[in-house]
Structures are given as C-alpha cells and as structure tokens.
Protein backbone atom coordinates (compact mmCIF):
# COMPACT_ATOMS: atom_id res chain seq x y z
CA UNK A 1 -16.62 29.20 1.20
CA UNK A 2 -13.35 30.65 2.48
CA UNK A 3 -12.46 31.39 6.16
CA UNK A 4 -12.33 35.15 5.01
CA UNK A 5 -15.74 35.25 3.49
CA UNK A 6 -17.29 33.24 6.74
CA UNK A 7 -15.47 35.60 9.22
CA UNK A 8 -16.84 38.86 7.18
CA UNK A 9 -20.46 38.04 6.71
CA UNK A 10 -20.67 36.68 10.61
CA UNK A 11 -18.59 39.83 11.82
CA UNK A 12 -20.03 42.81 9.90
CA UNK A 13 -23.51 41.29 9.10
CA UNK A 14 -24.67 39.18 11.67
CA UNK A 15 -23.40 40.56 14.66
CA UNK A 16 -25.18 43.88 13.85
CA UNK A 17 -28.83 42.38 12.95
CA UNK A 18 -30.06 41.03 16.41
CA UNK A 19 -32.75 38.86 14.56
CA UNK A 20 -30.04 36.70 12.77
CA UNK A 21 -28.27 37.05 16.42
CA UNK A 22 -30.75 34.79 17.89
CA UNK A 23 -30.19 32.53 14.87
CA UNK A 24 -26.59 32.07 14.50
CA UNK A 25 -25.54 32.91 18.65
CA UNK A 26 -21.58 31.87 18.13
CA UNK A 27 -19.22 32.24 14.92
CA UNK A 28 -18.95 28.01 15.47
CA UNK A 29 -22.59 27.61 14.75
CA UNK A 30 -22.71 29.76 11.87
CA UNK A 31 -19.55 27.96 10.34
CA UNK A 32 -21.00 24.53 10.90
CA UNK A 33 -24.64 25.84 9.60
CA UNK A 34 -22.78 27.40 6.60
CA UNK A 35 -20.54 24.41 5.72
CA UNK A 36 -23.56 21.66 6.41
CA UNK A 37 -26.44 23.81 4.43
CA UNK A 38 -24.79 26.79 2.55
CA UNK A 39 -22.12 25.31 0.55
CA UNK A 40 -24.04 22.31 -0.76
CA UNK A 41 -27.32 24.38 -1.60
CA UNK A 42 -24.71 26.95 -3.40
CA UNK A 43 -23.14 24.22 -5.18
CA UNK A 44 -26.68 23.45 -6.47
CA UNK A 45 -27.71 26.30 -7.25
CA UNK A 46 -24.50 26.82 -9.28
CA UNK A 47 -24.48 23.98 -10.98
CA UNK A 48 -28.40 25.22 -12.17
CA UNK A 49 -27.34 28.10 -13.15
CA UNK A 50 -24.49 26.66 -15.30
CA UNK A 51 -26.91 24.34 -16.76
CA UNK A 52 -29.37 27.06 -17.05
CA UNK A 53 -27.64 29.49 -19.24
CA UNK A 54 -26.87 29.74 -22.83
CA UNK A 55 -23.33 30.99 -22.27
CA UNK A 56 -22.42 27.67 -21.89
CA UNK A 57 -23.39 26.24 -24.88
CA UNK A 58 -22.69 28.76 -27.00
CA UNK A 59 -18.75 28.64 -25.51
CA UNK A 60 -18.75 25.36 -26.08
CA UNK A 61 -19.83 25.04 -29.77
CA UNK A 62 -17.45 28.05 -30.66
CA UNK A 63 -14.81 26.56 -29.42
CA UNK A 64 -15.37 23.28 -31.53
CA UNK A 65 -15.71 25.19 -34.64
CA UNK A 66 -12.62 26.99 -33.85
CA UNK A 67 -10.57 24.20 -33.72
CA UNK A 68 -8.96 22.61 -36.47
CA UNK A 69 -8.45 19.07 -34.67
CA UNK A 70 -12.25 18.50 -34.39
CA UNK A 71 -12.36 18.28 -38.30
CA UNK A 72 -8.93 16.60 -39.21
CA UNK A 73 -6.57 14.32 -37.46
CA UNK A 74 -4.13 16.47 -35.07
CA UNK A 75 -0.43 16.10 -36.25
CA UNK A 76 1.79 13.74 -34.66
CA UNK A 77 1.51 10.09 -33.74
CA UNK A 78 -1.68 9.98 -34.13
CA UNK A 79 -1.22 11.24 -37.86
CA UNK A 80 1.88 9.38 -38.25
CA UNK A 81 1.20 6.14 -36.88
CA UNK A 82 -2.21 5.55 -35.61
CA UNK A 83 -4.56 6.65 -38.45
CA UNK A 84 -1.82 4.29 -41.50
CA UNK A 85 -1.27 1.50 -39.40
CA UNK A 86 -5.56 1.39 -38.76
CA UNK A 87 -5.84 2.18 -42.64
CA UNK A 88 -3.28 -0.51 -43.12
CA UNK A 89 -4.77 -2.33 -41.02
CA UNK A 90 -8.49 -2.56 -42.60
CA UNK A 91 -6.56 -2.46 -46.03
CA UNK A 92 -5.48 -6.43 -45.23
CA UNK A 93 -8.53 -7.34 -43.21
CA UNK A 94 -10.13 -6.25 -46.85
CA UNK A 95 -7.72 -8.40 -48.81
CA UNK A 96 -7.95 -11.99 -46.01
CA UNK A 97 -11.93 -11.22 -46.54
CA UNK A 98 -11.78 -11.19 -50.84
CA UNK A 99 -9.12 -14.12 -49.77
CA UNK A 100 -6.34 -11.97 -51.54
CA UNK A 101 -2.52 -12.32 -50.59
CA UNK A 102 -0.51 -9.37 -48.76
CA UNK A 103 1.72 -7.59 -50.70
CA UNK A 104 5.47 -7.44 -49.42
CA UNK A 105 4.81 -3.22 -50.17
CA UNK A 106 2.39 -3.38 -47.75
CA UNK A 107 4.03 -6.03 -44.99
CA UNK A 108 7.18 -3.03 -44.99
CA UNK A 109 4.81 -0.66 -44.35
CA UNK A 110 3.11 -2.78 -41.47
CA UNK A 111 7.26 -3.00 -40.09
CA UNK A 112 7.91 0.62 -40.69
CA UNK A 113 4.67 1.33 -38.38
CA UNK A 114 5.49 -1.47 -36.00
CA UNK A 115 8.69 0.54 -35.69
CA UNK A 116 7.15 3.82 -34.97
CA UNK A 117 4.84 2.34 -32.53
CA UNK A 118 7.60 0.75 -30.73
CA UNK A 119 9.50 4.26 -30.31
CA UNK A 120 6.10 5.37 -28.88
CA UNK A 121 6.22 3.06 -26.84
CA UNK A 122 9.53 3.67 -25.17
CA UNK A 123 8.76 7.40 -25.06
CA UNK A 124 10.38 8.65 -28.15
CA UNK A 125 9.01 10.77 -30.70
CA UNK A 126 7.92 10.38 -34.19
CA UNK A 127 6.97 12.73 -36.98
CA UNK A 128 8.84 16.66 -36.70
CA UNK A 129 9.41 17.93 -33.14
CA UNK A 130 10.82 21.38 -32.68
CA UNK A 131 14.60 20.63 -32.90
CA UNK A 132 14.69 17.28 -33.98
CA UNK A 133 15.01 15.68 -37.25
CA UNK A 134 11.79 13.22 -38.53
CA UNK A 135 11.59 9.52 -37.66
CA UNK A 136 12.63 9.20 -41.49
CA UNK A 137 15.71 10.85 -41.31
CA UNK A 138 16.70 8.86 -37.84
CA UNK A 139 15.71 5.33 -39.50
CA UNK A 140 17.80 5.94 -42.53
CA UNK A 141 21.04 6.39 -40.62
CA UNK A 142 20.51 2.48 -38.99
C-alpha cells in the first residue's frame, strides 16, 4: 500500500462519509489501521486468490512444455562437462564393481574433463561462446 493510494482513499473517501469519520478520526489512525490490518489481510487474500485460480497452473505447465531445457540438457557446461564427466564417472564405478581395469582412453577423458572443470572453476568458459573459439580449439594451441 503506497503513500499515494493511503492519502487518496482517506482524502476523497473517508473524509466525505461521516460514518467511516467516526471510525478512522485522523489520516495517522487510518495509516496505522491500514498498515497493521489491511496489508496483511490483502496479502492473504492475494495469495488465495493466486492459489485459487487456474491461470496459474495453466502458465506454469505451458511454460514447461515450451521449453526445450526441461526435456534435454541446456548447452554449455553443463552439456560439456557435467553430464560426460558424471557418465564417465558411473562408466568406471561400473568397471571397479565387475572388478575391470580403466582404460588409458577413458583416464584422458577423465583429464580432459578435469581440465574443463578447472577453467570453470576460475571463471572461464567452455564449449562455443559468442566470439570465442571452443575449449578444443584453445587446448590444442598448449
């Protein structure tokens, strides 16, 4: 409830009904009535109304199907070095459980994500950013 609002209602309404006169005498008391009882019981009833309706709902489950990212893994470092390193990951926890060796194929691909993670880490980027060349393309030149 805005100053503006309060100082509307109290001047135009209030002042000119003499039974809500004797209720609300001075623009003080109707601020501190207002701000003690009116804005938490409209909060409530807001937040039943929000509850209440369909709109809600509905807003909400059209914009999950309308977005690609619910379904498949969003681009970037999460596609680039989360999701391999946690396939990797549960690749070798497969092979120590069947009490199989790693592969050296697969302990370059555990450095190669190690690397990525640790330009994450110091705030770089991997994968194709708008005006840079791919983490690739950077490693190959070291």
């Amino acid at each position: 409830m805005g100053i503006n609002t309060l100082t509307v209602t109290y001047f135009l309404a209030i002042e000119q009904a003499p039974f809500l006169q004797a209720i609300f005498p001075t623009f003080a008391i109707y601020v501190i009535i207002m701000l003690s009882i009116g804005f938490p019981l409209l909060t409530i009833i807001g937040f039943a109304h929000f509850r209440k309706v369909p709109g809600f709902g509905a807003q909400a489950a059209t914009s999950i199907e309308n977005n690609p990212y619910v379904y498949k893994l969003p681009p970037g470092w999460n596609k680039n070095v989360s999701m391999p390193y946690f396939l990797l990951q549960s690749k070798i926890l497969m092979k120590i459980a069947q009490s199989e060796k790693v592969s050296e194929e697969e302990k370059n691909e555990l450095k190669t994500l190690q690397k990525k993670m640790d330009v994450l880490i110091k705030g770089g980027y991997v994968g194709v950013k708008r005006g840079q060349r791919a983490f690739e393309d950077i490693d190959e030149e070291r």
